[in-house]
C-alpha atoms as a PDB file:
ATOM      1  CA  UNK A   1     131.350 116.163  62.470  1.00  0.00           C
ATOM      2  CA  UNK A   2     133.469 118.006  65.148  1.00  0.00           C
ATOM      3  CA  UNK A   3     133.294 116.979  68.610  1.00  0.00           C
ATOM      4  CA  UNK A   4     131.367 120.417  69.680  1.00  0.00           C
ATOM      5  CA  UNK A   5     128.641 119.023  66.536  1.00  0.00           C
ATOM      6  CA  UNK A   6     127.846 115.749  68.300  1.00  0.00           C
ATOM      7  CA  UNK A   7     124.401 115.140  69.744  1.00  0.00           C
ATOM      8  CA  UNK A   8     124.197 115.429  73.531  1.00  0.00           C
ATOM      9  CA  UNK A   9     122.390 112.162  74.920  1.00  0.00           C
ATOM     10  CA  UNK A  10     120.833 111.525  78.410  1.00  0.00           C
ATOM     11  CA  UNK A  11     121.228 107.714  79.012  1.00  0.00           C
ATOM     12  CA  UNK A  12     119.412 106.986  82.964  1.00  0.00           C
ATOM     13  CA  UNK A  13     119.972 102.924  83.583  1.00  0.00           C
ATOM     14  CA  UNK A  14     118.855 101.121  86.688  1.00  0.00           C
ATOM     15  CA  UNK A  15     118.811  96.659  86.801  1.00  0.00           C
ATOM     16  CA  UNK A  16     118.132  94.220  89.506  1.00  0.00           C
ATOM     17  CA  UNK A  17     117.207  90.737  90.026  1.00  0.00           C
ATOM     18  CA  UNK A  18     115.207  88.814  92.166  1.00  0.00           C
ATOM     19  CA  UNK A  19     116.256  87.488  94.614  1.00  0.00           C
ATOM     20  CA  UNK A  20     120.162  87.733  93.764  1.00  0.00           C
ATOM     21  CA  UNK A  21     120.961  85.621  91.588  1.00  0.00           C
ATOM     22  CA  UNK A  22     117.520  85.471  90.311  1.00  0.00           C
ATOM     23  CA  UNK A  23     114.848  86.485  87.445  1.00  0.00           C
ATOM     24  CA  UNK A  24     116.500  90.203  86.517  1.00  0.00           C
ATOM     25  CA  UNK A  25     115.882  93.031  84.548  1.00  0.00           C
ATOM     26  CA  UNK A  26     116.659  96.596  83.836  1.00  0.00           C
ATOM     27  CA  UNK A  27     115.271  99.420  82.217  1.00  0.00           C
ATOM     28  CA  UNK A  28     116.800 102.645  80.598  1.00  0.00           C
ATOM     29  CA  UNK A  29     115.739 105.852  79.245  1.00  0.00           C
ATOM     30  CA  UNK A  30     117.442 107.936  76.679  1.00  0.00           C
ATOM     31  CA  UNK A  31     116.737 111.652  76.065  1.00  0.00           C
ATOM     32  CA  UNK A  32     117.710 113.904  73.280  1.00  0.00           C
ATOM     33  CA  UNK A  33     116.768 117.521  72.860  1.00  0.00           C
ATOM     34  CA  UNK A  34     113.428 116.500  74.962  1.00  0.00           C
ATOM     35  CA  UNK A  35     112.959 113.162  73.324  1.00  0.00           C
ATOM     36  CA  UNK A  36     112.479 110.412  75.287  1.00  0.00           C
ATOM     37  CA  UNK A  37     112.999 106.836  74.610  1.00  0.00           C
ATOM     38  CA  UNK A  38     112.161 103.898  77.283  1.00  0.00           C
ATOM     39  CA  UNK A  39     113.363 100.638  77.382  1.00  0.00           C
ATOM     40  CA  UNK A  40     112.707  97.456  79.919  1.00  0.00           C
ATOM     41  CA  UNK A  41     113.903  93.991  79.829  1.00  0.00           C
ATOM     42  CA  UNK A  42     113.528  90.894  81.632  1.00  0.00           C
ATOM     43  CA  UNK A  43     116.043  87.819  82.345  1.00  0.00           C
ATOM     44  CA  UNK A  44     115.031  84.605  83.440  1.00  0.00           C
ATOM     45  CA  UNK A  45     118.419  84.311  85.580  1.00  0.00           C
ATOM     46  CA  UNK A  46     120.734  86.694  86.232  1.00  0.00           C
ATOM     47  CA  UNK A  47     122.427  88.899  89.373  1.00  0.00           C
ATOM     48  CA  UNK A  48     122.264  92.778  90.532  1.00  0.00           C
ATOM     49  CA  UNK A  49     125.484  93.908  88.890  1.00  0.00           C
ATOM     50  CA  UNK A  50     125.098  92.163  85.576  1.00  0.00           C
ATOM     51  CA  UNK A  51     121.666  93.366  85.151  1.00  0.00           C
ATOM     52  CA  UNK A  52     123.330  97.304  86.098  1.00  0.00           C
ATOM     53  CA  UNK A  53     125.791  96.804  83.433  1.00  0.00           C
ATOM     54  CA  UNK A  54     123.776  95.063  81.093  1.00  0.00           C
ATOM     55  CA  UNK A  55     121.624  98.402  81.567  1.00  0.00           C
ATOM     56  CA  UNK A  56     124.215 100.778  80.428  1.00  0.00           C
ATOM     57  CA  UNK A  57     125.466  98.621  77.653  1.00  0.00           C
ATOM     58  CA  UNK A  58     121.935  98.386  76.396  1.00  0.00           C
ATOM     59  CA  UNK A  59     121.357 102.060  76.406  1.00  0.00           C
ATOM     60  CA  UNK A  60     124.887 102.892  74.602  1.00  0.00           C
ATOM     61  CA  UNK A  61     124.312 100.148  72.090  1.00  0.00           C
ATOM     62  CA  UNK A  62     121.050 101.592  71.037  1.00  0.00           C
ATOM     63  CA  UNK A  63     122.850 105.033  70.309  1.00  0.00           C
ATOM     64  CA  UNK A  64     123.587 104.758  66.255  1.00  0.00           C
ATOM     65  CA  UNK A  65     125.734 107.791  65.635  1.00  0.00           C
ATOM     66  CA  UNK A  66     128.660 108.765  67.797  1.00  0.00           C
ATOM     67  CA  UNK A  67     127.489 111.115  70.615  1.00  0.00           C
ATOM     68  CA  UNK A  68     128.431 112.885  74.112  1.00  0.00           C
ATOM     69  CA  UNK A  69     126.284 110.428  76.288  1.00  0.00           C
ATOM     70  CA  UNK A  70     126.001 111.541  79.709  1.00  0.00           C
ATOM     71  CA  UNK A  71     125.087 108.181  81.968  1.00  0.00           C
ATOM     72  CA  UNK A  72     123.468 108.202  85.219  1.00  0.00           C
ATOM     73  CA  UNK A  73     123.167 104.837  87.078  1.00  0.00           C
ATOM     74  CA  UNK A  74     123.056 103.915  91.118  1.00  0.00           C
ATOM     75  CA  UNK A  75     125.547 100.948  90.661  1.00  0.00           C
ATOM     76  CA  UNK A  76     128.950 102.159  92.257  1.00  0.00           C
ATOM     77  CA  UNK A  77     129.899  99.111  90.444  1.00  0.00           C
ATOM     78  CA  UNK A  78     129.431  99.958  86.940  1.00  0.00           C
ATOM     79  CA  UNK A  79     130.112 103.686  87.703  1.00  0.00           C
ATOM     80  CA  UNK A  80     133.633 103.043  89.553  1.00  0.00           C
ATOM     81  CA  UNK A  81     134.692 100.281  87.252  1.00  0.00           C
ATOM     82  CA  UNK A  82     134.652 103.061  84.755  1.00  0.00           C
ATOM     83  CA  UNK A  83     135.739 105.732  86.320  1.00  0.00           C
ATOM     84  CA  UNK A  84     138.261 104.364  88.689  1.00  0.00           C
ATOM     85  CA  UNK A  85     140.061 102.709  85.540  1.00  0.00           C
ATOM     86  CA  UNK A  86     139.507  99.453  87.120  1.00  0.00           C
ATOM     87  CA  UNK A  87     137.901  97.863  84.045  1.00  0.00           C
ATOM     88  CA  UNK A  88     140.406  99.471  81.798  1.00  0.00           C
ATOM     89  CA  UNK A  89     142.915  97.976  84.314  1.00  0.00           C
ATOM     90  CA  UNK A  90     141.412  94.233  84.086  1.00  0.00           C
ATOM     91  CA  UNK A  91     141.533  94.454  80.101  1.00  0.00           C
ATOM     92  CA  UNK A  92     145.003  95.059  80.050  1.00  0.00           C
ATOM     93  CA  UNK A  93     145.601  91.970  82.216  1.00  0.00           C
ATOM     94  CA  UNK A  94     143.773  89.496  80.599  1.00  0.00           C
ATOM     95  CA  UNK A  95     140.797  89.782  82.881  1.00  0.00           C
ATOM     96  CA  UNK A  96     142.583  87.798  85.552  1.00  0.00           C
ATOM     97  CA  UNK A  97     143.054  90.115  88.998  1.00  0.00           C
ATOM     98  CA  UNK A  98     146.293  89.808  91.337  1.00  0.00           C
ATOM     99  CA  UNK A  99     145.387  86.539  93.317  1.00  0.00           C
ATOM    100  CA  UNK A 100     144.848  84.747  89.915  1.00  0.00           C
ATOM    101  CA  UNK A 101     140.879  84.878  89.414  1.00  0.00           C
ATOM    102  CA  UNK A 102     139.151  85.693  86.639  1.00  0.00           C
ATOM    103  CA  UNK A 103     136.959  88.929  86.750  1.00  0.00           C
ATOM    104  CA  UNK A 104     133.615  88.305  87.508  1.00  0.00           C
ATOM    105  CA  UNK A 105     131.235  89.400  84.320  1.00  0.00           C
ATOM    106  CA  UNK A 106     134.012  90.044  82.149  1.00  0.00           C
ATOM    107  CA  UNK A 107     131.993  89.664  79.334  1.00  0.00           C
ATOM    108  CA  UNK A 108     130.073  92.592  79.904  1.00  0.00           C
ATOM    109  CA  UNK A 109     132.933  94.597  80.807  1.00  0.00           C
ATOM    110  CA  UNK A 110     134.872  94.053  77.962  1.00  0.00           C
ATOM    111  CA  UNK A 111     131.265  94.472  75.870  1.00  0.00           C
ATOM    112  CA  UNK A 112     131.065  97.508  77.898  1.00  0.00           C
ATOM    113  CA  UNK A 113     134.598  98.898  77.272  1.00  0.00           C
ATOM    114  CA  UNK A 114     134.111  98.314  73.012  1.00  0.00           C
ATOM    115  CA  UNK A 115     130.713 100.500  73.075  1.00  0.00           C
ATOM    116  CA  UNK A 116     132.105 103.525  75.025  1.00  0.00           C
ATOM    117  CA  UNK A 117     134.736 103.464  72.531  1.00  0.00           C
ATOM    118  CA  UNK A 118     132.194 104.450  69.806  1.00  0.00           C
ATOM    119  CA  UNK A 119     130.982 107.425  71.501  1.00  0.00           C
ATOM    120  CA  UNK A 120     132.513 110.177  74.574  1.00  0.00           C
ATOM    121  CA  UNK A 121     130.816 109.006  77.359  1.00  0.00           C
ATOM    122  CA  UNK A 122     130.761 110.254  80.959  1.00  0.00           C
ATOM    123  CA  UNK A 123     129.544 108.140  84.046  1.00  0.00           C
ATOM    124  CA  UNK A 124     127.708 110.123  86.992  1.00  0.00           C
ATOM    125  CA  UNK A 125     126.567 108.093  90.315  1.00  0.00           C
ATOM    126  CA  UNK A 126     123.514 109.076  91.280  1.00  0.00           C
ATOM    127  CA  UNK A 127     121.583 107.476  94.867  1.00  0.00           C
ATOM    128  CA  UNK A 128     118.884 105.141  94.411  1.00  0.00           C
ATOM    129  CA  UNK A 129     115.388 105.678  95.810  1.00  0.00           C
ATOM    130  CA  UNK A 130     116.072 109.289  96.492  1.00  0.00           C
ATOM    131  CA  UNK A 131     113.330 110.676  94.455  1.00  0.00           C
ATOM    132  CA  UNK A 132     115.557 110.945  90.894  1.00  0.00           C
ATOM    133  CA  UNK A 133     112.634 110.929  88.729  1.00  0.00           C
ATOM    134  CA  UNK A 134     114.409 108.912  86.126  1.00  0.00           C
ATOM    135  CA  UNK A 135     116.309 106.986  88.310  1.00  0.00           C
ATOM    136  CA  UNK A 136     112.437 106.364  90.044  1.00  0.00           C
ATOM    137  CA  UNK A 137     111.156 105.589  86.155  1.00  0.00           C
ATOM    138  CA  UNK A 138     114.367 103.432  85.706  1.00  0.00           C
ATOM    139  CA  UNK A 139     113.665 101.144  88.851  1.00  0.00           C
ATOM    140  CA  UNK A 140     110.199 100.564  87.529  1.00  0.00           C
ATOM    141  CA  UNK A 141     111.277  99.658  84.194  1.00  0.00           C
ATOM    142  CA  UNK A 142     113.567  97.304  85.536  1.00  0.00           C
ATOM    143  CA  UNK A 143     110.635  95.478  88.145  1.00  0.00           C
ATOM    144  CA  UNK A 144     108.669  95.772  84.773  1.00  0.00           C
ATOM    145  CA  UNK A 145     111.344  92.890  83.041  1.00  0.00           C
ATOM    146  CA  UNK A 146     112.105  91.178  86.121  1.00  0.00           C
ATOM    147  CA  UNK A 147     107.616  90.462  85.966  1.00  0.00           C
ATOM    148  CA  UNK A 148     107.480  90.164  82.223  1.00  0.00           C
ATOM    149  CA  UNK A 149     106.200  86.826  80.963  1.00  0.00           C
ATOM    150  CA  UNK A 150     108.613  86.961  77.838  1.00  0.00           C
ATOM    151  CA  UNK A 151     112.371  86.968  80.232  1.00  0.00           C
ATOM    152  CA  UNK A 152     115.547  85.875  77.664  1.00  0.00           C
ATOM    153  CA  UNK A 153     118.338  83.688  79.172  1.00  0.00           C
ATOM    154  CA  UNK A 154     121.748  85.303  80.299  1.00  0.00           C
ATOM    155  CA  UNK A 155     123.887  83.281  78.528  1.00  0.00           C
ATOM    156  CA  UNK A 156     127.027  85.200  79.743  1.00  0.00           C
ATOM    157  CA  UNK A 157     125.826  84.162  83.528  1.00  0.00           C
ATOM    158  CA  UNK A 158     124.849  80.646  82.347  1.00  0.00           C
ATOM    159  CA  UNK A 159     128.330  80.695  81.349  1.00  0.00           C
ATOM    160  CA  UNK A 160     129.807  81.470  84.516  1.00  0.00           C
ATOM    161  CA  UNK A 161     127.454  78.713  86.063  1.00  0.00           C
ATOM    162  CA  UNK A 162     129.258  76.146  83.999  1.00  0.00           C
ATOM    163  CA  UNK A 163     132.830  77.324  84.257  1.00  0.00           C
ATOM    164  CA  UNK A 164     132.493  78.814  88.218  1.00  0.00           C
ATOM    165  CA  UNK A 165     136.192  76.923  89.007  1.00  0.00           C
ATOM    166  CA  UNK A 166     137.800  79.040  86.907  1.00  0.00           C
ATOM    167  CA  UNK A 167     136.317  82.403  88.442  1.00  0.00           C
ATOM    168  CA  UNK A 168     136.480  81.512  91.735  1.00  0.00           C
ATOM    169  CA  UNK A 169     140.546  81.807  93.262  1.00  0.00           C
ATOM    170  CA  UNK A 170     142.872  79.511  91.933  1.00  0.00           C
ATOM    171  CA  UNK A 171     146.014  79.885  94.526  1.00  0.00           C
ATOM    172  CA  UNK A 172     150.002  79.636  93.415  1.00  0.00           C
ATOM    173  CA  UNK A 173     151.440  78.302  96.187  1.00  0.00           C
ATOM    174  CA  UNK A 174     154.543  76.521  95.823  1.00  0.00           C
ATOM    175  CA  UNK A 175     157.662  76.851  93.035  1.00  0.00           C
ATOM    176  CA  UNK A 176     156.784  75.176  90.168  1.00  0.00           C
ATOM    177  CA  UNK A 177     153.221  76.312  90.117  1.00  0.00           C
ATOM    178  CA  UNK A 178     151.916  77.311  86.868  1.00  0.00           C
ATOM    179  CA  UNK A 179     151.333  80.861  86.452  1.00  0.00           C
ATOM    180  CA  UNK A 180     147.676  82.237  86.195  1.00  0.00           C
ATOM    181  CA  UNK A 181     148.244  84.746  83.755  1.00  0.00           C
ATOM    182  CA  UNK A 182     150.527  82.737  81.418  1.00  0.00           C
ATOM    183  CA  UNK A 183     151.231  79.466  82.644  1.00  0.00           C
ATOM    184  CA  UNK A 184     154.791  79.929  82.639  1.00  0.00           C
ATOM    185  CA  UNK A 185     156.162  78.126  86.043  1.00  0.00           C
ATOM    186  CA  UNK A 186     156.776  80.034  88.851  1.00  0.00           C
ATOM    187  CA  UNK A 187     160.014  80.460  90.602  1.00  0.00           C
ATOM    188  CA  UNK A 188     160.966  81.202  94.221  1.00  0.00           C
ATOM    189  CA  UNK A 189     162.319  84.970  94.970  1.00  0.00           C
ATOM    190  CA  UNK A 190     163.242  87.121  98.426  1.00  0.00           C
ATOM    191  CA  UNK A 191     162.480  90.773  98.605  1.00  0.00           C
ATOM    192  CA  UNK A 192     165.616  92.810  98.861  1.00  0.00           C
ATOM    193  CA  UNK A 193     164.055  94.917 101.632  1.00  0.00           C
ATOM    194  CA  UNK A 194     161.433  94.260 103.826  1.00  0.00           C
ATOM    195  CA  UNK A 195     159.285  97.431 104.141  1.00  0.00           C
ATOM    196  CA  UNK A 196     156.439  97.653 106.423  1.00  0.00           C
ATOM    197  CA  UNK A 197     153.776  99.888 107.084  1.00  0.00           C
ATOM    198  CA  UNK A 198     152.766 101.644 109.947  1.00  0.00           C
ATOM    199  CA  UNK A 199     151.220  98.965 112.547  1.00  0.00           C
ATOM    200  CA  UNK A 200     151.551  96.208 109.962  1.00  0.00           C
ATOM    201  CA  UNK A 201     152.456  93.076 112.098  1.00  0.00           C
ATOM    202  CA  UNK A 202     153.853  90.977 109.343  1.00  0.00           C
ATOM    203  CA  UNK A 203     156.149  89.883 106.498  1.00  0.00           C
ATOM    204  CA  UNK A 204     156.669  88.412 103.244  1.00  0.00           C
ATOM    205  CA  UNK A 205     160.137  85.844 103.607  1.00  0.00           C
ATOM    206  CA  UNK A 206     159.703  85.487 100.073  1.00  0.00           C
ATOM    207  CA  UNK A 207     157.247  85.373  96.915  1.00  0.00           C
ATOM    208  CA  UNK A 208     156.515  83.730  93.975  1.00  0.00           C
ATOM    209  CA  UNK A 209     157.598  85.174  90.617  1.00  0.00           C
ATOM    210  CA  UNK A 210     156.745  84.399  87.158  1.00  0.00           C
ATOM    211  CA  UNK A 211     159.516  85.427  85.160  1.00  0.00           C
ATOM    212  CA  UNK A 212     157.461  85.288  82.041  1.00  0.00           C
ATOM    213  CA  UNK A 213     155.068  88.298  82.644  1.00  0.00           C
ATOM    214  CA  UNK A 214     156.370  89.520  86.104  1.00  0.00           C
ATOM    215  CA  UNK A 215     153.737  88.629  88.286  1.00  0.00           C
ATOM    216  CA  UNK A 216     154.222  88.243  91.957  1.00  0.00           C
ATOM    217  CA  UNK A 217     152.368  85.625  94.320  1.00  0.00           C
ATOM    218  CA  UNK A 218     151.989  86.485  97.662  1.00  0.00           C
ATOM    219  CA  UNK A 219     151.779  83.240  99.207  1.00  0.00           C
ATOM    220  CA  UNK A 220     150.648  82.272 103.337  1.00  0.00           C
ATOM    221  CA  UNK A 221     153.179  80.189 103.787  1.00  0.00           C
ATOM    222  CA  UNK A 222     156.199  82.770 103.730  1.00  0.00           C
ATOM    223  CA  UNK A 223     153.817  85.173 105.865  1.00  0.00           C
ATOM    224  CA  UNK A 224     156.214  86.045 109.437  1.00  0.00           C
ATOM    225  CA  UNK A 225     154.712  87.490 111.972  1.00  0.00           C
ATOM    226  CA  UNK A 226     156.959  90.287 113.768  1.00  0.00           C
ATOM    227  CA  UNK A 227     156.112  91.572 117.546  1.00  0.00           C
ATOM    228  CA  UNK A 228     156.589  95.116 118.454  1.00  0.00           C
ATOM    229  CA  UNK A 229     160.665  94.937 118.391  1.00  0.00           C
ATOM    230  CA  UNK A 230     160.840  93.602 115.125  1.00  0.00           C
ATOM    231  CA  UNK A 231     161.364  89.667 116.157  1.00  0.00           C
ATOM    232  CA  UNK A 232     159.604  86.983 114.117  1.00  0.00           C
ATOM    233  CA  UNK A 233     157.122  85.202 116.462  1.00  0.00           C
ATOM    234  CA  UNK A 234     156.759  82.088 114.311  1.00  0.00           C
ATOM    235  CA  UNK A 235     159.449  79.803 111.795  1.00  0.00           C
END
């Protein structure tokens, strides 16, 4: 099947929870050549931005046979992380972020990433509670599974309860510090130029470098501040 053959799918996704973290759920419609399919689910724990992802994975998941899926969702999140290239950007390094944290719901991004693969997918923001009549039908859907008797567990966020250390910021401070990425040891290194932008008040002395995979540490103790002419205030 050429790519001009492939079935043109409507996917409209909307998820919440209650209070946040809380009982969640979402709901999604698909529509094909006037078709429509609804979906709601409901989670006995959860939080906003899993249940908006969880939404869209749901939808695409559901889709059998490789298709142009248009998705329409009011999470900047989700739609960002896509189109931004963030989450493309995160799977490429590990799922750990600059400062040395894990990605929060990287499950579902990577589960997210592996089902737009199967199909050409574009991601369209649309406002919430602005009278989109699927986003409207999507938002009830989604109240429907957060007040369904029959919620499932979030094992990916039950997950993250157990294991919140390694999410939350882990710092490299010092040489010698194991690296985040790779746990090589990291070594000691001064910029060759200090470049500063406009109004910024501050320097680096030096940084952290893991001569393994390259990563830099910005570190607080080798933060200088600088008055107007350029002098360091502080040793």
């Amino acid at each position: 099947m050429s790519w001009d053959d492939l079935p043109q799918i409507d996917l409209y996704s909307d998820g919440g929870a209650e209070p946040n973290p809380g009982k969640g759920g979402f709901g999604v419609i698909l529509s094909y050549k006037g078709r429509i399919k609804e979906f709601s689910v409901g989670y006995e724990l959860t939080t906003n931005n899993r249940m908006e992802l969880m939404a869209v994975i749901f939808g695409l998941e559901k889709i059998k046979t490789k298709a142009k899926v248009t998705v329409y969702s009011d999470s900047k999140y989700v739609v960002d992380g896509i189109k931004q290239g963030w989450a493309v950007g995160w799977e490429r390094d590990h799922w750990i972020k600059k400062k040395g944290n894990l990605v929060l719901n990287k499950d579902l991004w990577q589960r997210l990433l592996d089902v737009i693969d199967k199909h050409d997918v574009v991601f369209n923001w649309v406002k919430g509670h602005d009278g989109h009549i699927e986003n409207e039908r999507c938002d009830q859907l989604a109240s429907n599974g957060i007040n369904s008797e029959h919620k499932i567990k979030d094992e990916g966020y039950l997950e993250y309860l157990e294991n919140i250390e390694y999410y939350q910021e882990q710092k490299i401070e010092k040489e010698g510090d194991a690296c985040r990425k790779c746990e090589t040891l990291v070594v000691k290194k001064s910029p060759k130029k200090r470049k500063l932008k406009p109004g910024q008040n501050y320097y680096y002395e030096y940084y952290l470098f893991c001569p393994n995979c390259k990563t830099m540490y910005m570190v607080e103790d080798a933060k200088r501040t600088i008055d107007q002419q350029g002098n360091s205030l502080f040793e």
